[in-house]
PDB file of N, CA and C in Angstrom:
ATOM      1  N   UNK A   1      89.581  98.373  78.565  1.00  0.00           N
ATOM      2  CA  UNK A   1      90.706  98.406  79.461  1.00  0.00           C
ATOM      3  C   UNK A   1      90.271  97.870  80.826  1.00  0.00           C
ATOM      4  N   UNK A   2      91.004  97.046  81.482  1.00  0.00           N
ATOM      5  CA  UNK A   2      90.708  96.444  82.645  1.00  0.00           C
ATOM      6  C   UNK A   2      91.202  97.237  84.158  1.00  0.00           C
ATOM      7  N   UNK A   3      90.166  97.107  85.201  1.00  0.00           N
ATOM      8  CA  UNK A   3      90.694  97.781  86.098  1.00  0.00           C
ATOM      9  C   UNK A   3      92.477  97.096  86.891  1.00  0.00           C
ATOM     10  N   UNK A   4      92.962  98.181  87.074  1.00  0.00           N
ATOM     11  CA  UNK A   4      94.291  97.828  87.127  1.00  0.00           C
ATOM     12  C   UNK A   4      93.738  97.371  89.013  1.00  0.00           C
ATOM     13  N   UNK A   5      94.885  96.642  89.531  1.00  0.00           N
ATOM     14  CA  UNK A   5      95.257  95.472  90.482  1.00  0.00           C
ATOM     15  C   UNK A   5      96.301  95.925  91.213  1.00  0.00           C
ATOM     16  N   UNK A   6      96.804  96.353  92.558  1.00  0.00           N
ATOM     17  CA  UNK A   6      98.099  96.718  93.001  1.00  0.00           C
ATOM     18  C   UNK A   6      97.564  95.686  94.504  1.00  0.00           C
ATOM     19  N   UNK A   7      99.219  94.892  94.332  1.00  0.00           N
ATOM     20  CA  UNK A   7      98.906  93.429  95.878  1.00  0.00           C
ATOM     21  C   UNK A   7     100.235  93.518  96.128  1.00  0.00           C
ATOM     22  N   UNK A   8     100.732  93.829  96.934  1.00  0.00           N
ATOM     23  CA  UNK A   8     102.069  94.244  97.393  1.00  0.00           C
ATOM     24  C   UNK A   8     101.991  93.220  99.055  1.00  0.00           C
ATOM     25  N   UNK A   9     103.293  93.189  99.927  1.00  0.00           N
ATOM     26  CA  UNK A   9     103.524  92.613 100.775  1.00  0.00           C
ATOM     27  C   UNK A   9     104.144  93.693 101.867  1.00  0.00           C
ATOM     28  N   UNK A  10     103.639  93.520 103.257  1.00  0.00           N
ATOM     29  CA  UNK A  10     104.628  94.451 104.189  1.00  0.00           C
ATOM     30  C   UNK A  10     104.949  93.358 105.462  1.00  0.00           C
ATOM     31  N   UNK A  11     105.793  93.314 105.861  1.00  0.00           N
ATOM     32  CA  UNK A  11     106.521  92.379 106.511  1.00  0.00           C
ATOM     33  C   UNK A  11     106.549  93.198 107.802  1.00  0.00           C
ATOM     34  N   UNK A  12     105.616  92.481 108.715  1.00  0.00           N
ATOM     35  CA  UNK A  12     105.840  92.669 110.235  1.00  0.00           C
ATOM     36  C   UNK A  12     106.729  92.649 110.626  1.00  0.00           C
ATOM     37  N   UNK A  13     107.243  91.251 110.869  1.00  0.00           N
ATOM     38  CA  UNK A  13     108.565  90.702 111.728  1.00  0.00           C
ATOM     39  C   UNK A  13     108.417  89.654 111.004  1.00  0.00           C
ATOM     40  N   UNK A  14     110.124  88.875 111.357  1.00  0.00           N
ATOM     41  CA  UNK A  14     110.265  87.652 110.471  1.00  0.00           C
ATOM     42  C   UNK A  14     108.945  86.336 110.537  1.00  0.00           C
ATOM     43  N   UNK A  15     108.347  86.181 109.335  1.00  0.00           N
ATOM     44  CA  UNK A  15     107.592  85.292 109.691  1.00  0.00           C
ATOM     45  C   UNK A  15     105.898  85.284 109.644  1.00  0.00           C
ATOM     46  N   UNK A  16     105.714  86.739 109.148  1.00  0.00           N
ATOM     47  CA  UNK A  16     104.492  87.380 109.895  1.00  0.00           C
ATOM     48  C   UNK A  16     104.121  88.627 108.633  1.00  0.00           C
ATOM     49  N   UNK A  17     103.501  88.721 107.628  1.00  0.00           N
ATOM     50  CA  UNK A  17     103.369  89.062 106.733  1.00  0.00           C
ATOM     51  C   UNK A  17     101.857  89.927 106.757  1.00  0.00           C
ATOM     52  N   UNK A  18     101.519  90.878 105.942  1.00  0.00           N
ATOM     53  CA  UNK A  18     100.518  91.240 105.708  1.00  0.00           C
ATOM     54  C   UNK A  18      99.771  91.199 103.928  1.00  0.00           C
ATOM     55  N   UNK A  19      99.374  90.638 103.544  1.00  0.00           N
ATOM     56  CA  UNK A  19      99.286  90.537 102.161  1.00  0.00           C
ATOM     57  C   UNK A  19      97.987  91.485 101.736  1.00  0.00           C
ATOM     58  N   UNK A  20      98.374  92.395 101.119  1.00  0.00           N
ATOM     59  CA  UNK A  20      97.408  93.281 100.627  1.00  0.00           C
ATOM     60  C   UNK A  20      96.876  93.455  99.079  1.00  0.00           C
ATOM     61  N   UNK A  21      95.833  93.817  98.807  1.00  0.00           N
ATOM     62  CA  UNK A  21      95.522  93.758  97.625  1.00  0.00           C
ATOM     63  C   UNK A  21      94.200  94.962  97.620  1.00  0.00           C
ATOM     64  N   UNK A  22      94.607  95.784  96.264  1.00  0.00           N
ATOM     65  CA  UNK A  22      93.832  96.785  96.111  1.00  0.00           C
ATOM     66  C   UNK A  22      93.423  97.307  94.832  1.00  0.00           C
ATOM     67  N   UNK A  23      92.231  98.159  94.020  1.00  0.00           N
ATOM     68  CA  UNK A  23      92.308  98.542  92.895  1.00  0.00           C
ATOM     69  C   UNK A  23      90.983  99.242  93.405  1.00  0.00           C
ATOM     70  N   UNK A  24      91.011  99.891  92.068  1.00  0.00           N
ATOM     71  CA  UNK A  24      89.958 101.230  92.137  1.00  0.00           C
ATOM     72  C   UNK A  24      88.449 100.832  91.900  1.00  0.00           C
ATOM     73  N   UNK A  25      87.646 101.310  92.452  1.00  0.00           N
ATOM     74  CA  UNK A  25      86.323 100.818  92.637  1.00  0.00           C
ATOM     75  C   UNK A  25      85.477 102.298  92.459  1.00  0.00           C
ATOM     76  N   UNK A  26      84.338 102.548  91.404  1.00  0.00           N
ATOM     77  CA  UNK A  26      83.508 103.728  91.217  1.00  0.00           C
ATOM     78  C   UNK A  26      82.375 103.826  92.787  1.00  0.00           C
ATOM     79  N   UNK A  27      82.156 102.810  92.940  1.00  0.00           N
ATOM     80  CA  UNK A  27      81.240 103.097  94.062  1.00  0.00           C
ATOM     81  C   UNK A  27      82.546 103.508  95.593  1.00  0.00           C
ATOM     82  N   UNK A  28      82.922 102.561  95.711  1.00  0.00           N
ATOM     83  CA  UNK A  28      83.926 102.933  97.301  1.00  0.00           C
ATOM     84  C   UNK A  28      85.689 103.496  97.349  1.00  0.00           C
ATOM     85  N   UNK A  29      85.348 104.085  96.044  1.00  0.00           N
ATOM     86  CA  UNK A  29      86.435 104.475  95.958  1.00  0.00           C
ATOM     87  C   UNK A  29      87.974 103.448  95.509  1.00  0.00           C
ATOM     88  N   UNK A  30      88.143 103.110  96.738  1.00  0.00           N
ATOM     89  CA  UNK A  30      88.887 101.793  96.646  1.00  0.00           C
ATOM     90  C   UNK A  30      88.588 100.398  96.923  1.00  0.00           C
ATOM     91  N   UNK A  31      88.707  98.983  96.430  1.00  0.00           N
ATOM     92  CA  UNK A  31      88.696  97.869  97.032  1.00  0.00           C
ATOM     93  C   UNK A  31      89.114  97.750  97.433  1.00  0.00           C
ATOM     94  N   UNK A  32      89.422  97.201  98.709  1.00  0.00           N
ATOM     95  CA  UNK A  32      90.975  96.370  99.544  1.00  0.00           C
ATOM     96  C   UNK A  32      90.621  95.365 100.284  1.00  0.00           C
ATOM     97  N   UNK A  33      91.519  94.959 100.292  1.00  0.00           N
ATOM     98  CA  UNK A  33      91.693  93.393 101.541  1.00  0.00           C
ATOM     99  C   UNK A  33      93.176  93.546 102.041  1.00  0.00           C
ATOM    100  N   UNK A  34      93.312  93.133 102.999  1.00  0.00           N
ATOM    101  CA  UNK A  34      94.547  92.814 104.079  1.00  0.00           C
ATOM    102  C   UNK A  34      94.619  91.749 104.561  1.00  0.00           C
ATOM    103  N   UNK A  35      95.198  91.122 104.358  1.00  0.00           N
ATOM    104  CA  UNK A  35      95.456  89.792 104.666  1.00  0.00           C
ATOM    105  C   UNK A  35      96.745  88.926 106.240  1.00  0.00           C
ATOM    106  N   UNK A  36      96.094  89.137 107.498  1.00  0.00           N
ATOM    107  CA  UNK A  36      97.479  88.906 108.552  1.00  0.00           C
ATOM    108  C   UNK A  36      97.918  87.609 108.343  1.00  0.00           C
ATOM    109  N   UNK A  37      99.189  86.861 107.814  1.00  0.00           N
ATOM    110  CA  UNK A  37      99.198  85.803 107.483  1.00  0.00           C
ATOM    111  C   UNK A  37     100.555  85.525 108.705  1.00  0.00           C
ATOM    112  N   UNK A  38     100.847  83.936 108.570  1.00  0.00           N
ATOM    113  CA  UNK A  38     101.836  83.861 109.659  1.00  0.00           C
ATOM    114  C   UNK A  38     102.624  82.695 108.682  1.00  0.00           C
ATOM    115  N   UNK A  39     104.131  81.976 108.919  1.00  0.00           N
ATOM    116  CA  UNK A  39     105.004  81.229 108.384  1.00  0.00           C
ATOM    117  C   UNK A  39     104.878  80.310 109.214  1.00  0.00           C
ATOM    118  N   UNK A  40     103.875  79.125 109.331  1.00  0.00           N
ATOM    119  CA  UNK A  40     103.981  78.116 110.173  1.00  0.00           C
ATOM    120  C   UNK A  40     104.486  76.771 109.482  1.00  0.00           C
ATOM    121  N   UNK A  41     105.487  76.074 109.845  1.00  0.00           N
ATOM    122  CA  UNK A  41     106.454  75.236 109.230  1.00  0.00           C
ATOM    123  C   UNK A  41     106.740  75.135 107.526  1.00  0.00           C
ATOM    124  N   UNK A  42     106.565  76.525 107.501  1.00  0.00           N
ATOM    125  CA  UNK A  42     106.788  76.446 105.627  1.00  0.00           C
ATOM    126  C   UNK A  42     105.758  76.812 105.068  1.00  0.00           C
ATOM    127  N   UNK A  43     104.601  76.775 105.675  1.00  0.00           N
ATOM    128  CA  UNK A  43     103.414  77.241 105.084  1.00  0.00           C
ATOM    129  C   UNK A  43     102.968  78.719 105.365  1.00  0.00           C
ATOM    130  N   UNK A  44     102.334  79.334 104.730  1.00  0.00           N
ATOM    131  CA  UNK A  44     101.701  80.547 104.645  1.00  0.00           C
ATOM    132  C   UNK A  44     100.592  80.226 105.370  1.00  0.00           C
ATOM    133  N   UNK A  45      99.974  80.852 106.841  1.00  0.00           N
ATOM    134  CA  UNK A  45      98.593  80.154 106.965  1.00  0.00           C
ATOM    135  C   UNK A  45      97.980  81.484 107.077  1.00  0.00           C
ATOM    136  N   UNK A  46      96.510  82.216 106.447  1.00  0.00           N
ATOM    137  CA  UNK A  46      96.093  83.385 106.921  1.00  0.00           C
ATOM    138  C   UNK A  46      95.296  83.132 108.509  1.00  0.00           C
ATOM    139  N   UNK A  47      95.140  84.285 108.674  1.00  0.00           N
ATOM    140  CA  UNK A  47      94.733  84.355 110.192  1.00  0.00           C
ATOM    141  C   UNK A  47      93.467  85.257 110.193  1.00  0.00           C
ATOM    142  N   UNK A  48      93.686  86.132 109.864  1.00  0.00           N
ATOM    143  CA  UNK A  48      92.240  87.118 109.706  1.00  0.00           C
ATOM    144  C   UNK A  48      92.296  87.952 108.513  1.00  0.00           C
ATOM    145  N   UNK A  49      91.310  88.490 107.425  1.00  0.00           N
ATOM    146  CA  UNK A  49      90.904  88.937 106.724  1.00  0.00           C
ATOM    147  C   UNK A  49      90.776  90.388 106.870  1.00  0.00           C
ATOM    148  N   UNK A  50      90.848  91.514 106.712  1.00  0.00           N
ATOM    149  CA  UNK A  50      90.387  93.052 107.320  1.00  0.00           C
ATOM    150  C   UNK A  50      89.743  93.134 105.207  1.00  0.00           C
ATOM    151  N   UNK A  51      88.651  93.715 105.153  1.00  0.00           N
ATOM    152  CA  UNK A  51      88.269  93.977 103.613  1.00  0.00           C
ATOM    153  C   UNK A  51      86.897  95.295 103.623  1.00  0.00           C
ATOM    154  N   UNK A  52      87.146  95.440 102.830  1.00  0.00           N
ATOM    155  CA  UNK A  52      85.754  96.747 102.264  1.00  0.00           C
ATOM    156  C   UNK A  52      84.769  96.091 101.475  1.00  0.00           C
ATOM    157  N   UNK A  53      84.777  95.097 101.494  1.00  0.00           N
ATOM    158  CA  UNK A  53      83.988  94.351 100.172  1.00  0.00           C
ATOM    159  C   UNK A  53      82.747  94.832 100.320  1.00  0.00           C
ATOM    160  N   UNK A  54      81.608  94.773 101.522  1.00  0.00           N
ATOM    161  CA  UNK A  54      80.414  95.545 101.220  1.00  0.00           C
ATOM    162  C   UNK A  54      80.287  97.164 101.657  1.00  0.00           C
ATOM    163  N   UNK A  55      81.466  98.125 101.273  1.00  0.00           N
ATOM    164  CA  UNK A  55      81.062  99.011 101.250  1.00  0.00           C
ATOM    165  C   UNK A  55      81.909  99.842 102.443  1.00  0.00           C
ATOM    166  N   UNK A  56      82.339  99.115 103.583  1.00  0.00           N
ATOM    167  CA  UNK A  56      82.406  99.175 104.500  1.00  0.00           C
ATOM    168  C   UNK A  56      83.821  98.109 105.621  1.00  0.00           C
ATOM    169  N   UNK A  57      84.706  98.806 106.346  1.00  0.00           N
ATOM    170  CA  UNK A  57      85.927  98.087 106.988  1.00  0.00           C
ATOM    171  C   UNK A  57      85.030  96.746 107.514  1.00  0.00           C
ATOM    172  N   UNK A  58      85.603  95.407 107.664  1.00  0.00           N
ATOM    173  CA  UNK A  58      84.914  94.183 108.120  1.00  0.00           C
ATOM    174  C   UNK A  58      86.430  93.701 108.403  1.00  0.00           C
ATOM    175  N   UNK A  59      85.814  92.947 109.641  1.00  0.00           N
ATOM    176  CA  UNK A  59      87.908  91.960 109.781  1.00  0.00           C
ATOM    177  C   UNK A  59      86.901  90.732 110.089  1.00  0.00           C
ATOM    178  N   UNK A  60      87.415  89.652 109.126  1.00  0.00           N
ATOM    179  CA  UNK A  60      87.129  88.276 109.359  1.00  0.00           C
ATOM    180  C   UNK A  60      87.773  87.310 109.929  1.00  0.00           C
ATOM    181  N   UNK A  61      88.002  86.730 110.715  1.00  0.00           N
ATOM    182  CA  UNK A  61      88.863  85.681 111.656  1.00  0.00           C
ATOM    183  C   UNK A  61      88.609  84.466 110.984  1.00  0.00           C
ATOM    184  N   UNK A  62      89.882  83.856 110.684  1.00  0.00           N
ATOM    185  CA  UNK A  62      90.441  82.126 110.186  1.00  0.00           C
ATOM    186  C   UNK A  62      90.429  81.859 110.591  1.00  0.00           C
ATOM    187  N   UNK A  63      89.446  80.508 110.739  1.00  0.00           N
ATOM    188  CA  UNK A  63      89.945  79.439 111.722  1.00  0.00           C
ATOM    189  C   UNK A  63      89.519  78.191 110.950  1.00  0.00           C
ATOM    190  N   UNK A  64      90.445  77.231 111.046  1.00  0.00           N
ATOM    191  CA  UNK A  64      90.569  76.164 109.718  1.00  0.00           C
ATOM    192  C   UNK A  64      90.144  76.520 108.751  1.00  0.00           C
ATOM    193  N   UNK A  65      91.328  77.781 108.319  1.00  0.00           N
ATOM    194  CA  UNK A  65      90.516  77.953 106.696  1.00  0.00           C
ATOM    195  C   UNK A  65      89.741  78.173 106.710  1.00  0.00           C
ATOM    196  N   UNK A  66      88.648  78.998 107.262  1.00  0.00           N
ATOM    197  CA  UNK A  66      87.409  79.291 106.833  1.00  0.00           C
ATOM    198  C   UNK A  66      87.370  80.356 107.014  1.00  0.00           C
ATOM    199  N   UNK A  67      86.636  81.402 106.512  1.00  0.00           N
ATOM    200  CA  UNK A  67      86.385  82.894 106.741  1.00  0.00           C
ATOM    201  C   UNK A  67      85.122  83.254 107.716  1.00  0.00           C
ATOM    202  N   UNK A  68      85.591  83.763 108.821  1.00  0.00           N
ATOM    203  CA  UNK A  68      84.273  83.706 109.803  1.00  0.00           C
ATOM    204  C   UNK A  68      83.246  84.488 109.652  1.00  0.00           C
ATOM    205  N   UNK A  69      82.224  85.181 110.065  1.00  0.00           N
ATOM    206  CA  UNK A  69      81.543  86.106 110.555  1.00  0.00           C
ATOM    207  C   UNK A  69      82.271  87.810 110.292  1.00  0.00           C
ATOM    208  N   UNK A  70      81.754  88.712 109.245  1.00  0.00           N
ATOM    209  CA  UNK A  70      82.396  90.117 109.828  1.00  0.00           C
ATOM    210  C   UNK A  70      81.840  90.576 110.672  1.00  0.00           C
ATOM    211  N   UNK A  71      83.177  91.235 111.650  1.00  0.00           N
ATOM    212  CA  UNK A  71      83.203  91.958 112.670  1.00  0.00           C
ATOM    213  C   UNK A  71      83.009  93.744 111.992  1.00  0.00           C
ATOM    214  N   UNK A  72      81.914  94.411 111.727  1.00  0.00           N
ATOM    215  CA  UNK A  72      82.487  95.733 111.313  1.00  0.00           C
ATOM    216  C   UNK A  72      83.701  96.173 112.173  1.00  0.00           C
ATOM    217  N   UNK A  73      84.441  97.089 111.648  1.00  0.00           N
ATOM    218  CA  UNK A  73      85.877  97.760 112.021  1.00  0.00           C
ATOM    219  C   UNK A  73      84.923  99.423 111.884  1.00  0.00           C
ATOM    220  N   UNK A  74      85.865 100.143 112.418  1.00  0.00           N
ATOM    221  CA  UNK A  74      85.569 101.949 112.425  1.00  0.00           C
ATOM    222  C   UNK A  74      86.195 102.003 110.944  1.00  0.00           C
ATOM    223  N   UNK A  75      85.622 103.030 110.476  1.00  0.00           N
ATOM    224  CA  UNK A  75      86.069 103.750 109.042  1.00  0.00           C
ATOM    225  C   UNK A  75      86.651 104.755 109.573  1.00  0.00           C
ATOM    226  N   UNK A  76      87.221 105.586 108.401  1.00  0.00           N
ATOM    227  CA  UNK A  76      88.098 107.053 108.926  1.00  0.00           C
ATOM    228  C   UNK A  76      87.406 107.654 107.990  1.00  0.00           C
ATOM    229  N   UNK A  77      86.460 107.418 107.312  1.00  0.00           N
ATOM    230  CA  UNK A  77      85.898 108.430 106.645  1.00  0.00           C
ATOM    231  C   UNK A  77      86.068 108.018 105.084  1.00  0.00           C
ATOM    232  N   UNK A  78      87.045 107.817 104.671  1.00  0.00           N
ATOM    233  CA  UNK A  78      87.212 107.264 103.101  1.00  0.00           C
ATOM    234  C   UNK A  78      88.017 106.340 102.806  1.00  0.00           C
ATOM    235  N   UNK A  79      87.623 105.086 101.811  1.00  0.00           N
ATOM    236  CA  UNK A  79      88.367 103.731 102.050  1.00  0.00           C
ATOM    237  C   UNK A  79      90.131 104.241 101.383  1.00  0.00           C
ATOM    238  N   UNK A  80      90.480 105.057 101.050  1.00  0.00           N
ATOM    239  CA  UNK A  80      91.819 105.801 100.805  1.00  0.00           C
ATOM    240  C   UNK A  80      92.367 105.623 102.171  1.00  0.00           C
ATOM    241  N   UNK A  81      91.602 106.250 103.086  1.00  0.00           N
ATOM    242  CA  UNK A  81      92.113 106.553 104.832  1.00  0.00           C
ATOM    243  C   UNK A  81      92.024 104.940 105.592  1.00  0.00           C
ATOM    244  N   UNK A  82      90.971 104.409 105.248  1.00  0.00           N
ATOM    245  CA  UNK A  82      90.713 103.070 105.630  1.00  0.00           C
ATOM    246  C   UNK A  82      91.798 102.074 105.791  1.00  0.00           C
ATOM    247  N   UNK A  83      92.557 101.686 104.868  1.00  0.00           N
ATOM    248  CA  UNK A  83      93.110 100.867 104.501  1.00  0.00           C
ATOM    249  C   UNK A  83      94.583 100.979 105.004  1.00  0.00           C
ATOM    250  N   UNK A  84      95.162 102.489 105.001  1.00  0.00           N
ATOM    251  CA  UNK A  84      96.575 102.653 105.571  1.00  0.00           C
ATOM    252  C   UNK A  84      96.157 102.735 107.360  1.00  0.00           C
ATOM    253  N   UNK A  85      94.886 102.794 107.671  1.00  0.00           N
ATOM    254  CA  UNK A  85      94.825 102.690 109.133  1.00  0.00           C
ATOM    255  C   UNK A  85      94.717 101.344 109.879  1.00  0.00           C
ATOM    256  N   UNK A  86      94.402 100.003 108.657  1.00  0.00           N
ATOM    257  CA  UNK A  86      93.747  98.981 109.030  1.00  0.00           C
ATOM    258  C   UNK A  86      95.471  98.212 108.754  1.00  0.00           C
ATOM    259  N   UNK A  87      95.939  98.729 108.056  1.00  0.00           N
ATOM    260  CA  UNK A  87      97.597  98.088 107.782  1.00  0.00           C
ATOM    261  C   UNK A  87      98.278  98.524 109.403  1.00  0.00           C
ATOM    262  N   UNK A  88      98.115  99.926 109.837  1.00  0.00           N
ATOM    263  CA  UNK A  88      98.426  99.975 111.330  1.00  0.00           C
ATOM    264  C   UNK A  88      97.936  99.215 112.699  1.00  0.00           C
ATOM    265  N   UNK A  89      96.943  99.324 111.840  1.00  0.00           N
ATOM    266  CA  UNK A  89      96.468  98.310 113.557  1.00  0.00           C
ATOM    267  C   UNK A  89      96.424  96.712 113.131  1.00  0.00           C
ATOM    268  N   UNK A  90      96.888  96.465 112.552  1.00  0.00           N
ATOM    269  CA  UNK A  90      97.048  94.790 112.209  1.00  0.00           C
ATOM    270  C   UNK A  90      98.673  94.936 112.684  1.00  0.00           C
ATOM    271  N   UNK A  91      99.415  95.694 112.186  1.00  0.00           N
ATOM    272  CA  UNK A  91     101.198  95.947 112.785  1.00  0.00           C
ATOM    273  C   UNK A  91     101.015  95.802 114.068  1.00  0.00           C
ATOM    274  N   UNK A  92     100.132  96.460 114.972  1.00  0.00           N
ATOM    275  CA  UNK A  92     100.332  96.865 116.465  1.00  0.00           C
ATOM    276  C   UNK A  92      99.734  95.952 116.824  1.00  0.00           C
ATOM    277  N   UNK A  93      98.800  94.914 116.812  1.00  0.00           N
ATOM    278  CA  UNK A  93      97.587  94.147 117.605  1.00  0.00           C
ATOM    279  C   UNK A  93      97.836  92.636 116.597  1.00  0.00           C
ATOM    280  N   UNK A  94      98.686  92.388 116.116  1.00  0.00           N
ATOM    281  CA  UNK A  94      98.726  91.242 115.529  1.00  0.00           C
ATOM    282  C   UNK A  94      99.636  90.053 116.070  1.00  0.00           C
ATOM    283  N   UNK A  95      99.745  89.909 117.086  1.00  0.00           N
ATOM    284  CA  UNK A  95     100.491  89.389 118.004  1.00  0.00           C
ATOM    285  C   UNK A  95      99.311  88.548 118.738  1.00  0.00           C
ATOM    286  N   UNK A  96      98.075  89.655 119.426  1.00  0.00           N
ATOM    287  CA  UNK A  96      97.266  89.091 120.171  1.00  0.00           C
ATOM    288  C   UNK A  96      96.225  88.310 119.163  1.00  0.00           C
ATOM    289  N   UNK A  97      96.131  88.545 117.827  1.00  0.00           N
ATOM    290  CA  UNK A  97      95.627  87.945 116.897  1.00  0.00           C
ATOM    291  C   UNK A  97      96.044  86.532 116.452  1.00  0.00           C
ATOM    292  N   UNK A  98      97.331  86.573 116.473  1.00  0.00           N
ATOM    293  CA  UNK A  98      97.925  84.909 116.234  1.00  0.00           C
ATOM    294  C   UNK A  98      97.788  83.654 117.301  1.00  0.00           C
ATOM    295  N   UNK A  99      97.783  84.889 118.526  1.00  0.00           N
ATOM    296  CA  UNK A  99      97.717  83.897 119.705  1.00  0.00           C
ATOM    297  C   UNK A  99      95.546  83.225 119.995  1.00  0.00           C
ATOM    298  N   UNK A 100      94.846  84.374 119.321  1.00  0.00           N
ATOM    299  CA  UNK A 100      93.798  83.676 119.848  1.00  0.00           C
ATOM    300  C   UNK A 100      93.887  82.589 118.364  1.00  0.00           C
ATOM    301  N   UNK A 101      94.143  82.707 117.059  1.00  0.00           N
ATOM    302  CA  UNK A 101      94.283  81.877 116.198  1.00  0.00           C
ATOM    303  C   UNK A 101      94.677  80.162 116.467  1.00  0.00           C
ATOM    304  N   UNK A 102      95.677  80.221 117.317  1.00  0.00           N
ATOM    305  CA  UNK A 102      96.265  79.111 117.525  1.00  0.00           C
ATOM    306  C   UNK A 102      95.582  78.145 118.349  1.00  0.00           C
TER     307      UNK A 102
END
């Protein structure tokens, strides 16, 4: 049986998307990635990355498509808590994120 996959969408404001993707992981509990993406003339372009991949919150910054350098992020203690806190502060601070993007 394969580990199951849940990637759902939450919509900032028109235009301005968060694309998430998650499934269960024995070592960290959960995998996740967050994805701040923006609607620039029809296109989907991502902007920064937020992920647990080694273990641990990391936000990666886009710039031409490329995935930069992780920045560690604060944990809350368990990537369960992680992930609904990292969906909040991408809502609140993703404004000043598009603008250094551009």
């Amino acid at each position: 049986m394969g580990v199951e996959e849940r990637r759902f969408v939450v919509k900032v404001v028109e235009g301005v998307l968060i694309h998430v993707r998650m499934r269960w992981d024995a070592e960290k509990e959960v995998d996740w990635a967050a994805v701040l993406t923006i609607n620039r003339d029809g296109t989907l372009c991502p902007v920064c990355v937020y992920d647990n991949a080694h273990g641990h919150p990391e936000r990666h910054r886009i710039r031409d498509g490329v995935k930069g350098i992780p920045e560690p992020q604060p944990s809350r203690g368990s990537a369960r808590l992680d992930l609904p806190a990292t969906i909040d502060e991408i809502k609140a601070n993703w404004e000043g994120m598009v603008e250094r993007w551009l």
